[in-house]
PDB file of N, CA and C in Angstrom:
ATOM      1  N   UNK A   1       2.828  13.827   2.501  1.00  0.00           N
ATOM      2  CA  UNK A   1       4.182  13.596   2.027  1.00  0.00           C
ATOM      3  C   UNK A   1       4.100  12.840   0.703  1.00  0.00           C
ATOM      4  N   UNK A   2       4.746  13.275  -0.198  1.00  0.00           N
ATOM      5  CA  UNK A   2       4.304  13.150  -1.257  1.00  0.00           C
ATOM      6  C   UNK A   2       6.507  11.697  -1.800  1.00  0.00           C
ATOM      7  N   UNK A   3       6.401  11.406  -2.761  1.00  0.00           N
ATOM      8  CA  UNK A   3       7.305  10.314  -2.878  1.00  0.00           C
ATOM      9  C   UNK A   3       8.638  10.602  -2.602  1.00  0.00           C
ATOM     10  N   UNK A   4       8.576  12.157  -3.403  1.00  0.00           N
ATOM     11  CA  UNK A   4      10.484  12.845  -3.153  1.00  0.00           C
ATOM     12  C   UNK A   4      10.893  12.977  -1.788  1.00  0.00           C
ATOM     13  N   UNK A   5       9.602  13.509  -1.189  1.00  0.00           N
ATOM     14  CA  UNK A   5       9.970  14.224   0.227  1.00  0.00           C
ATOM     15  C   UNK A   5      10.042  13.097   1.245  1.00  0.00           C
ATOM     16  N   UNK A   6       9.605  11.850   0.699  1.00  0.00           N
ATOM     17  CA  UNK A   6      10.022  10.524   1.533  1.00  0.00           C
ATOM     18  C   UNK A   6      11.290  10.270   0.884  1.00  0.00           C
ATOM     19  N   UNK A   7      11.813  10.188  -0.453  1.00  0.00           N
ATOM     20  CA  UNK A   7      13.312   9.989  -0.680  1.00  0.00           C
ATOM     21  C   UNK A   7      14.447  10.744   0.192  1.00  0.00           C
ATOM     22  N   UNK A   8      13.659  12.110   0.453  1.00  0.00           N
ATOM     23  CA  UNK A   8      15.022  12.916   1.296  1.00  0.00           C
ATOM     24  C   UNK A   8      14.344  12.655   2.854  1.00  0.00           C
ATOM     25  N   UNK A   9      13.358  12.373   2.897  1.00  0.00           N
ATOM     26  CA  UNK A   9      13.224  11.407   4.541  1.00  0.00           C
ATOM     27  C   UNK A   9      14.148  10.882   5.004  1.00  0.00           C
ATOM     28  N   UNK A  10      13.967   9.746   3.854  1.00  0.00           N
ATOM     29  CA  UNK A  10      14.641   9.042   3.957  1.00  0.00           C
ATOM     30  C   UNK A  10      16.320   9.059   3.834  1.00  0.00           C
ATOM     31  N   UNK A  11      16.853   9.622   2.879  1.00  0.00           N
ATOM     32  CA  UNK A  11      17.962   9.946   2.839  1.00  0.00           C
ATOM     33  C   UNK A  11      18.921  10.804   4.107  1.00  0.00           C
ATOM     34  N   UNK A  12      17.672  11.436   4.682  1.00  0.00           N
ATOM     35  CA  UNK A  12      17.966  12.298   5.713  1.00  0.00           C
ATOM     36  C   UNK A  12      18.374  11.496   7.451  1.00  0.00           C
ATOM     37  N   UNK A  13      17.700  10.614   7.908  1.00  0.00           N
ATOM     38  CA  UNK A  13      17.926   9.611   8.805  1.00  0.00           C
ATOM     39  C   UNK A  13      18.434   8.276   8.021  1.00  0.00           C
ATOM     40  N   UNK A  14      18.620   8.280   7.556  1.00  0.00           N
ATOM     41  CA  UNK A  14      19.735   7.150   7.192  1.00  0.00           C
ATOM     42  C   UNK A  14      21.201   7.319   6.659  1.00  0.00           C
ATOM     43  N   UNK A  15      21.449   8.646   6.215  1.00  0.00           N
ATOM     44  CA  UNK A  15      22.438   9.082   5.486  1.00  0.00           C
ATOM     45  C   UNK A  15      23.115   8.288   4.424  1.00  0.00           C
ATOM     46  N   UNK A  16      22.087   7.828   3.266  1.00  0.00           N
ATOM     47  CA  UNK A  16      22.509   7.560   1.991  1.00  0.00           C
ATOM     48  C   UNK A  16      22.065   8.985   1.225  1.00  0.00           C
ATOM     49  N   UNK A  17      22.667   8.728   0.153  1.00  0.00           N
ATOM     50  CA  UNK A  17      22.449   9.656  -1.094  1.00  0.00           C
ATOM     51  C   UNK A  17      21.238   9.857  -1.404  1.00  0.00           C
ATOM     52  N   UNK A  18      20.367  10.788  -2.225  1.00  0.00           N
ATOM     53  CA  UNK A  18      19.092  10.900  -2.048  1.00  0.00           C
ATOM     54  C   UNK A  18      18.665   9.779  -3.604  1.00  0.00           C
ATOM     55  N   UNK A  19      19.737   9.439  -3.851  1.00  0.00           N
ATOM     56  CA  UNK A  19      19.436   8.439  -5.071  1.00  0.00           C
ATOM     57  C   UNK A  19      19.472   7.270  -4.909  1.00  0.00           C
ATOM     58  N   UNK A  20      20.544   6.629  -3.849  1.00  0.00           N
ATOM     59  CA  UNK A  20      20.632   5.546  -3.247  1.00  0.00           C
ATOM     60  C   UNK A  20      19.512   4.855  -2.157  1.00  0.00           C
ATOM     61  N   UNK A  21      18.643   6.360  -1.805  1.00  0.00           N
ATOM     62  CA  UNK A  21      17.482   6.029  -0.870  1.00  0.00           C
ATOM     63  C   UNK A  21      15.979   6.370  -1.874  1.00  0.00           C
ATOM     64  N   UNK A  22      16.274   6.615  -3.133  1.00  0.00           N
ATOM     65  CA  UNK A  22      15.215   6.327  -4.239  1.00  0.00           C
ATOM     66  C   UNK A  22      15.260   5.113  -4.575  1.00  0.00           C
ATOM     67  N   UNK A  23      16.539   4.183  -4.621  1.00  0.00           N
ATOM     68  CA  UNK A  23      16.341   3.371  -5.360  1.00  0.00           C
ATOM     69  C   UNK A  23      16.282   2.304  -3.939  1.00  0.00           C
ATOM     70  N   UNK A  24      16.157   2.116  -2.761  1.00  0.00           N
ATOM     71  CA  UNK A  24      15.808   1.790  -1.786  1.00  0.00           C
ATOM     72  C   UNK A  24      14.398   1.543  -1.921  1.00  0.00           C
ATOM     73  N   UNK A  25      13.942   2.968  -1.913  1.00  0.00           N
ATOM     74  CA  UNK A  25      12.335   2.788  -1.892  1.00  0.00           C
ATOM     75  C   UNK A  25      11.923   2.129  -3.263  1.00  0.00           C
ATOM     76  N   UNK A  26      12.408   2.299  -3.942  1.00  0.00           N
ATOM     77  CA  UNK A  26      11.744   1.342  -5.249  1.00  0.00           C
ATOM     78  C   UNK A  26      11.877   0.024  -5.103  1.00  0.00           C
ATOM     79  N   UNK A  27      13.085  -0.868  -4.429  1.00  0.00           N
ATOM     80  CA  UNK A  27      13.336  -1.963  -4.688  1.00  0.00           C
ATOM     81  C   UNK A  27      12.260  -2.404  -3.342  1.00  0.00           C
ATOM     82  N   UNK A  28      11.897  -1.642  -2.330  1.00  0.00           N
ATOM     83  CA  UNK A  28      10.873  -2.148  -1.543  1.00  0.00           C
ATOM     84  C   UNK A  28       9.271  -2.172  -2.578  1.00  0.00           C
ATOM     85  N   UNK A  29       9.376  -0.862  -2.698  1.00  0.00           N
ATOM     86  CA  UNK A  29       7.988  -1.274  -3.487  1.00  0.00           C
ATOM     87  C   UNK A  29       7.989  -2.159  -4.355  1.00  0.00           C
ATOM     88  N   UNK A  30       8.839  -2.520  -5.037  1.00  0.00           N
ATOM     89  CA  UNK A  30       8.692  -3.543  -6.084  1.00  0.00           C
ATOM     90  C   UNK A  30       8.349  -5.262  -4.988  1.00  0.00           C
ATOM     91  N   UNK A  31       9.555  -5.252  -3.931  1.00  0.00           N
ATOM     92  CA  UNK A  31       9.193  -6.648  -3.339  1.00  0.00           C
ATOM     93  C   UNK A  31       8.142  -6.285  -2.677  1.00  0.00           C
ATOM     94  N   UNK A  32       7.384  -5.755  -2.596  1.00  0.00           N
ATOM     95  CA  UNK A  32       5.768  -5.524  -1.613  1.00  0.00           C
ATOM     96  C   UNK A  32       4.955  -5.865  -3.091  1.00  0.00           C
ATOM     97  N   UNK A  33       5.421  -5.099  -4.211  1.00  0.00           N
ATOM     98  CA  UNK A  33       4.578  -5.622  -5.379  1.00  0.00           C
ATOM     99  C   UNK A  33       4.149  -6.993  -6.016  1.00  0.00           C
ATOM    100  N   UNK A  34       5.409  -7.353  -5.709  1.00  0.00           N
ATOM    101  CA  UNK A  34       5.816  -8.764  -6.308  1.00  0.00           C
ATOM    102  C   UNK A  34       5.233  -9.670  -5.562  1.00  0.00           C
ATOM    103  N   UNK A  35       5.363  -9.371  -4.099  1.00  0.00           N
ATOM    104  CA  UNK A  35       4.689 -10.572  -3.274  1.00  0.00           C
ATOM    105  C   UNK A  35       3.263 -10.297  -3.121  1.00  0.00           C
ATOM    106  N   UNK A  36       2.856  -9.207  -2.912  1.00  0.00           N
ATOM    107  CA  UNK A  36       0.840  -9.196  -3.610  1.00  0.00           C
ATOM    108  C   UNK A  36       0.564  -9.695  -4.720  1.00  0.00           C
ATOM    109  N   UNK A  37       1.507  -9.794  -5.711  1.00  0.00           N
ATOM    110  CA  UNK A  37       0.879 -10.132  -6.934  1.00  0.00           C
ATOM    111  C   UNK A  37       0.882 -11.634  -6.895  1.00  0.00           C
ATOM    112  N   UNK A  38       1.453 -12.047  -6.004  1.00  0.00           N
ATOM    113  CA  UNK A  38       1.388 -13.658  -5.787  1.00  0.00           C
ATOM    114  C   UNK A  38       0.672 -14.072  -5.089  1.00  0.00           C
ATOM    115  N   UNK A  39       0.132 -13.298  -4.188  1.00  0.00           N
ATOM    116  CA  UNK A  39      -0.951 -13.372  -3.348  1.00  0.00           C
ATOM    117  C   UNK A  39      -0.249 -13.463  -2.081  1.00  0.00           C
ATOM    118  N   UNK A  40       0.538 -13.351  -1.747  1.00  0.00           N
ATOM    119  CA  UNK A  40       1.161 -13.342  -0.091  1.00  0.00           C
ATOM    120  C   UNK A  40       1.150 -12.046   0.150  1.00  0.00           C
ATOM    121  N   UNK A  41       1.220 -12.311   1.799  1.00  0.00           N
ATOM    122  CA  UNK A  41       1.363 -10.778   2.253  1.00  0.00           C
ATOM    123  C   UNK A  41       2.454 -10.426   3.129  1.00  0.00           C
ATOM    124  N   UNK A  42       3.174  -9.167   3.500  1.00  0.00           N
ATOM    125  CA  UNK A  42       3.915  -8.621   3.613  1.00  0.00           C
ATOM    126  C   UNK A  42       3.839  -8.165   4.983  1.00  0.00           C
ATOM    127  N   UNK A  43       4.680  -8.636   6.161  1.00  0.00           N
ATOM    128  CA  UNK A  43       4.200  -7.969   7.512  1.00  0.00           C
ATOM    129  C   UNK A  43       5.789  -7.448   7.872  1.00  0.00           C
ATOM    130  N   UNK A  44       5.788  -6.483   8.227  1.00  0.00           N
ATOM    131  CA  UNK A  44       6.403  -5.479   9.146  1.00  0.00           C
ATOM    132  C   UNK A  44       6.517  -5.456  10.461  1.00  0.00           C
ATOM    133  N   UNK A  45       6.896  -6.135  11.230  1.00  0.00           N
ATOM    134  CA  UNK A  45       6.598  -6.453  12.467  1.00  0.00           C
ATOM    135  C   UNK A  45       6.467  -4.582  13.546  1.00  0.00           C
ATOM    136  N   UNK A  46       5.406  -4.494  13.369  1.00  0.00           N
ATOM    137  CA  UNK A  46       5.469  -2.931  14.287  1.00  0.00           C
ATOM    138  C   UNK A  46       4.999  -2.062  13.424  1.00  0.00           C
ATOM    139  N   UNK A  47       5.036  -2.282  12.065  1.00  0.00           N
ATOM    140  CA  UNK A  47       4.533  -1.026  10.972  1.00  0.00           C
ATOM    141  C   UNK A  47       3.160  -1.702  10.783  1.00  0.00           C
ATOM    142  N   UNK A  48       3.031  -2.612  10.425  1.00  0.00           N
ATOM    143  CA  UNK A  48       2.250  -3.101   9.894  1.00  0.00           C
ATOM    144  C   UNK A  48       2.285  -4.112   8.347  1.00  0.00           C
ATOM    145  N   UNK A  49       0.877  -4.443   8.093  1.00  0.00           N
ATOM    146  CA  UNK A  49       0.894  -5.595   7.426  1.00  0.00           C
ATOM    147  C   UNK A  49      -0.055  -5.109   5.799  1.00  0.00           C
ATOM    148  N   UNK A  50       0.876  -5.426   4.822  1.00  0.00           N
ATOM    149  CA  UNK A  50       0.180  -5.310   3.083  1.00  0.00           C
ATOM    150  C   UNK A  50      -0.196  -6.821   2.750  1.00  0.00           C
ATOM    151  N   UNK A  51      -1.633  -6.858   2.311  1.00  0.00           N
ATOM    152  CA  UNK A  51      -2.257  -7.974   2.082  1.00  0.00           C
ATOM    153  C   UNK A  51      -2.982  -7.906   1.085  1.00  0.00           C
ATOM    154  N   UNK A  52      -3.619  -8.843   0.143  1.00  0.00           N
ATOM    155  CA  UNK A  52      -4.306  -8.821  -0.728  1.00  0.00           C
ATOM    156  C   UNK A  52      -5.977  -9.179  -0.175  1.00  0.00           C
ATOM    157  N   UNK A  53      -6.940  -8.728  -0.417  1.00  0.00           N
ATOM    158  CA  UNK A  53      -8.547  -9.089   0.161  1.00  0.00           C
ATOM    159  C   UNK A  53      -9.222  -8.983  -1.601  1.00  0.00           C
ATOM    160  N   UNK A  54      -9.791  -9.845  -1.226  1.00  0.00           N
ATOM    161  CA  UNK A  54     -10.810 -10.203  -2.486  1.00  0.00           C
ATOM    162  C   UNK A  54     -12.339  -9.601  -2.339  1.00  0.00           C
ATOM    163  N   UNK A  55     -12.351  -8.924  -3.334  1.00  0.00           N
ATOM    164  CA  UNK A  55     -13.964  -8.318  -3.422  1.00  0.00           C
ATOM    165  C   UNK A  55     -15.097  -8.949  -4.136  1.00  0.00           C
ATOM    166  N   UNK A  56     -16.147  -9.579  -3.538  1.00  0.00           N
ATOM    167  CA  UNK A  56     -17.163  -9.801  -4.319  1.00  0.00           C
ATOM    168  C   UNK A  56     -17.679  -9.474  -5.198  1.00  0.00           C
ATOM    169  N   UNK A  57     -18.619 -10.074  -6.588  1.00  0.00           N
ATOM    170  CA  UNK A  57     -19.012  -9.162  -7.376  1.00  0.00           C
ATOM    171  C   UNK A  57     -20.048  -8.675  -6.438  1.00  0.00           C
ATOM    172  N   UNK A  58     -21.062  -7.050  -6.881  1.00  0.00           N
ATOM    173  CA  UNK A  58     -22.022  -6.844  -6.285  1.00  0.00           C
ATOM    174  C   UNK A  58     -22.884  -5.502  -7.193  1.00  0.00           C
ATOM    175  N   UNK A  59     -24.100  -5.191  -6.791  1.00  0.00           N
ATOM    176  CA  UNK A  59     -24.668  -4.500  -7.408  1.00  0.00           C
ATOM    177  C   UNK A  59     -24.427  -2.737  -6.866  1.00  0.00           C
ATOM    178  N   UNK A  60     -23.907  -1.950  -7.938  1.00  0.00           N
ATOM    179  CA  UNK A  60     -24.455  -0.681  -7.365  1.00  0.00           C
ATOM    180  C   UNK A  60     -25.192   0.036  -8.126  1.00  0.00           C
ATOM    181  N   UNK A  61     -24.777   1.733  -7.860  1.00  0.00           N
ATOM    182  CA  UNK A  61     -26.038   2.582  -9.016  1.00  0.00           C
ATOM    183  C   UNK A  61     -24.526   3.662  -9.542  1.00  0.00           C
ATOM    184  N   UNK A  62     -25.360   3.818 -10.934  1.00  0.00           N
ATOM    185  CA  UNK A  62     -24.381   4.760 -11.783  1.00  0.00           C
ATOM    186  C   UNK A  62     -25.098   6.013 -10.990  1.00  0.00           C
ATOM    187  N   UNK A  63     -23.993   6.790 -10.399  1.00  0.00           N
ATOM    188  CA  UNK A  63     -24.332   7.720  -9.670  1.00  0.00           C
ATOM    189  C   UNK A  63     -25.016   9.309 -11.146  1.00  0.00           C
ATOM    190  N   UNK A  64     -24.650   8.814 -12.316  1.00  0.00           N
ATOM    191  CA  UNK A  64     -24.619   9.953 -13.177  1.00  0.00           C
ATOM    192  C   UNK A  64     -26.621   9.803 -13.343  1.00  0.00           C
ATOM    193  N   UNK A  65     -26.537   8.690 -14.149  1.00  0.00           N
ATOM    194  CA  UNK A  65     -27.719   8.241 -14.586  1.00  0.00           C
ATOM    195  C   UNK A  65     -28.645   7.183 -13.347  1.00  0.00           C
ATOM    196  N   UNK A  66     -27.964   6.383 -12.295  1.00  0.00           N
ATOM    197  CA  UNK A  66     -29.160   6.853 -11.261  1.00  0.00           C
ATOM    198  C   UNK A  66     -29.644   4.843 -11.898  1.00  0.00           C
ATOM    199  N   UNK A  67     -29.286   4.395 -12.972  1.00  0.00           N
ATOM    200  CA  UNK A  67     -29.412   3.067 -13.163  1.00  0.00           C
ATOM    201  C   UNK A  67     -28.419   1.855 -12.459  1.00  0.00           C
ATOM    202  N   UNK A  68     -29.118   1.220 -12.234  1.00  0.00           N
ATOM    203  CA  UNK A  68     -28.193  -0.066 -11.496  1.00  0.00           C
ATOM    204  C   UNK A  68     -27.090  -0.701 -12.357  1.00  0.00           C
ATOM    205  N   UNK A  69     -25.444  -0.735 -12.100  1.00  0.00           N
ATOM    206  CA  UNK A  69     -25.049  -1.620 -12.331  1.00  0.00           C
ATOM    207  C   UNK A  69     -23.877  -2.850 -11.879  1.00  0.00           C
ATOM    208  N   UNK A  70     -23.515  -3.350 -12.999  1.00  0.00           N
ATOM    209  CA  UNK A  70     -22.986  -4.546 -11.897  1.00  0.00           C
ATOM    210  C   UNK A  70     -21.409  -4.810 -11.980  1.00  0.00           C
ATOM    211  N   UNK A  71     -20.996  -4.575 -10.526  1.00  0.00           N
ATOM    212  CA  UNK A  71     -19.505  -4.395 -10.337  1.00  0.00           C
ATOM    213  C   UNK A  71     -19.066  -5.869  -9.882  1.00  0.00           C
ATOM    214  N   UNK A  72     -17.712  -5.806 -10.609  1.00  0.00           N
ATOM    215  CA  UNK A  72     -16.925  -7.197 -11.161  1.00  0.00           C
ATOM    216  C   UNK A  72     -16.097  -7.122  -9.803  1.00  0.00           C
ATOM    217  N   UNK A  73     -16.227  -8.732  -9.273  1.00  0.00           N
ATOM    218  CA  UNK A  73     -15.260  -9.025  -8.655  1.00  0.00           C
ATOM    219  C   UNK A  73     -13.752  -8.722  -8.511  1.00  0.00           C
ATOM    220  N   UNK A  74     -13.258  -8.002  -7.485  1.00  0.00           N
ATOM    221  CA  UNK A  74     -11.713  -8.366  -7.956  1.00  0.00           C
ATOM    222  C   UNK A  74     -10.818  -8.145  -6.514  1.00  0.00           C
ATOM    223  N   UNK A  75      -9.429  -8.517  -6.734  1.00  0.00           N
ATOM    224  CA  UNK A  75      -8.672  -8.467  -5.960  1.00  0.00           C
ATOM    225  C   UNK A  75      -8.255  -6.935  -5.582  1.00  0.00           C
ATOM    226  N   UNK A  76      -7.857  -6.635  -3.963  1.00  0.00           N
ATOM    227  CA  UNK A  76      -7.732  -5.077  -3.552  1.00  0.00           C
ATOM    228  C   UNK A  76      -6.541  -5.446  -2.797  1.00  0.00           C
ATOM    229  N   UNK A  77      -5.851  -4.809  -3.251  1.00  0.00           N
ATOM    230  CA  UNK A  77      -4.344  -4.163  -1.567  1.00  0.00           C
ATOM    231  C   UNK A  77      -4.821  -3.719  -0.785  1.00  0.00           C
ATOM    232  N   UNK A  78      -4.428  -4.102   0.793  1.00  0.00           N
ATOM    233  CA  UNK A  78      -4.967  -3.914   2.002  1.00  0.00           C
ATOM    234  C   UNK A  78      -3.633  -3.458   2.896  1.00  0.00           C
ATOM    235  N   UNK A  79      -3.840  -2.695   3.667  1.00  0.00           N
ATOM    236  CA  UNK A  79      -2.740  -2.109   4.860  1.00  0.00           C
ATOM    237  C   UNK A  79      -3.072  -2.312   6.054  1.00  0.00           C
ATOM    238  N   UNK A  80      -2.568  -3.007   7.308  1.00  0.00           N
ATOM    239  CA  UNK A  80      -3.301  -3.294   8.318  1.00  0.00           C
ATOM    240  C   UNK A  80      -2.022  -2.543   8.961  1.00  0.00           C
ATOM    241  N   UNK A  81      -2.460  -1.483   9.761  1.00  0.00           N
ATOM    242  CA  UNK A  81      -1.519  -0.628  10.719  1.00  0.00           C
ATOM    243  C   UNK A  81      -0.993  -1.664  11.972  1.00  0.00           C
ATOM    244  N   UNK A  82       0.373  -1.340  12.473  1.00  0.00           N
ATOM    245  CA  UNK A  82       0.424  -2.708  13.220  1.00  0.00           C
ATOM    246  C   UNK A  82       0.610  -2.152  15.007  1.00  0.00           C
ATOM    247  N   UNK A  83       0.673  -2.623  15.748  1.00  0.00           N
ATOM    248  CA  UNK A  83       0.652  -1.703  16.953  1.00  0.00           C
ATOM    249  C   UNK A  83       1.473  -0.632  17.450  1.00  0.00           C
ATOM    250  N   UNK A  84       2.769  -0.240  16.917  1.00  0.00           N
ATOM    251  CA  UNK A  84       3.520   1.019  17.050  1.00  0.00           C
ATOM    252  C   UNK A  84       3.502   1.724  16.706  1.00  0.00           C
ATOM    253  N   UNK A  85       2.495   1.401  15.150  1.00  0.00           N
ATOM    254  CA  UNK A  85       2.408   2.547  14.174  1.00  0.00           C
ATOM    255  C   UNK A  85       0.620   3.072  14.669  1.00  0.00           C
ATOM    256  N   UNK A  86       0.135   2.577  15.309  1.00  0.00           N
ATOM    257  CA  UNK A  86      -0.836   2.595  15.580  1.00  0.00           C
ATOM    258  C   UNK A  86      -1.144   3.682  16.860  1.00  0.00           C
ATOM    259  N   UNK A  87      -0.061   3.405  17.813  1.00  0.00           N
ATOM    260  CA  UNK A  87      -0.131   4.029  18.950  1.00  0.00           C
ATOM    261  C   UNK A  87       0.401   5.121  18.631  1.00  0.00           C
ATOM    262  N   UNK A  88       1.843   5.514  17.606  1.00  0.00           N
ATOM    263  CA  UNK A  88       2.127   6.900  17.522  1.00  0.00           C
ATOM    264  C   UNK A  88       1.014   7.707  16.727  1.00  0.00           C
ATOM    265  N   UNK A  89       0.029   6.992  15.782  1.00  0.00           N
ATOM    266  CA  UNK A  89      -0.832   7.935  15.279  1.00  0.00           C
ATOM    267  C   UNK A  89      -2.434   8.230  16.348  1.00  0.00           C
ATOM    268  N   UNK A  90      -2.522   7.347  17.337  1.00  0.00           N
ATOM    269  CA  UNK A  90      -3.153   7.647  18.139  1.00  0.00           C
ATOM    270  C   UNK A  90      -2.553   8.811  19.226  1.00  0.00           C
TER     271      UNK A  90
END
């Protein structure tokens, strides 16, 4: 499912406009954005939980040329499925 076909998802069980449930989904993504970028995380009680996890620096290999090199620490978005969403995809 690609972003539109969640706008008319969405629009479809909720019965807003398919513009009113675009700009729904944007103003969520933006507060899921906003609060990772601060470093807090975001729980859903039943969907699940968006978190920020920190990556070590560490060594790998340039898969082209087969030489070692060295990957920079950094911060990653994380999704932790939460138990309802868990059991319907089980």
């Amino acid at each position: 499912m690609n972003k539109n076909e969640l706008v008319s998802a969405i629009a479809e069980k909720s019965g807003l406009s398919k513009v009113d449930s675009k700009k729904a989904l944007e103003a969520f993504e933006g507060a899921v954005t906003a609060s990772l970028a601060k470093g807090e995380s975001v729980t859903l009680v039943g969907f699940g939980t968006f978190s920020v996890a920190k990556r070590e620096a560490r060594n790998g290999v340039n898969p082209a040329t087969g030489k070692a090199i060295k990957i920079a620490a950094k911060k990653v978005a994380k999704f932790k499925a939460g138990a309802k969403l868990a059991e319907v995809v089980n």
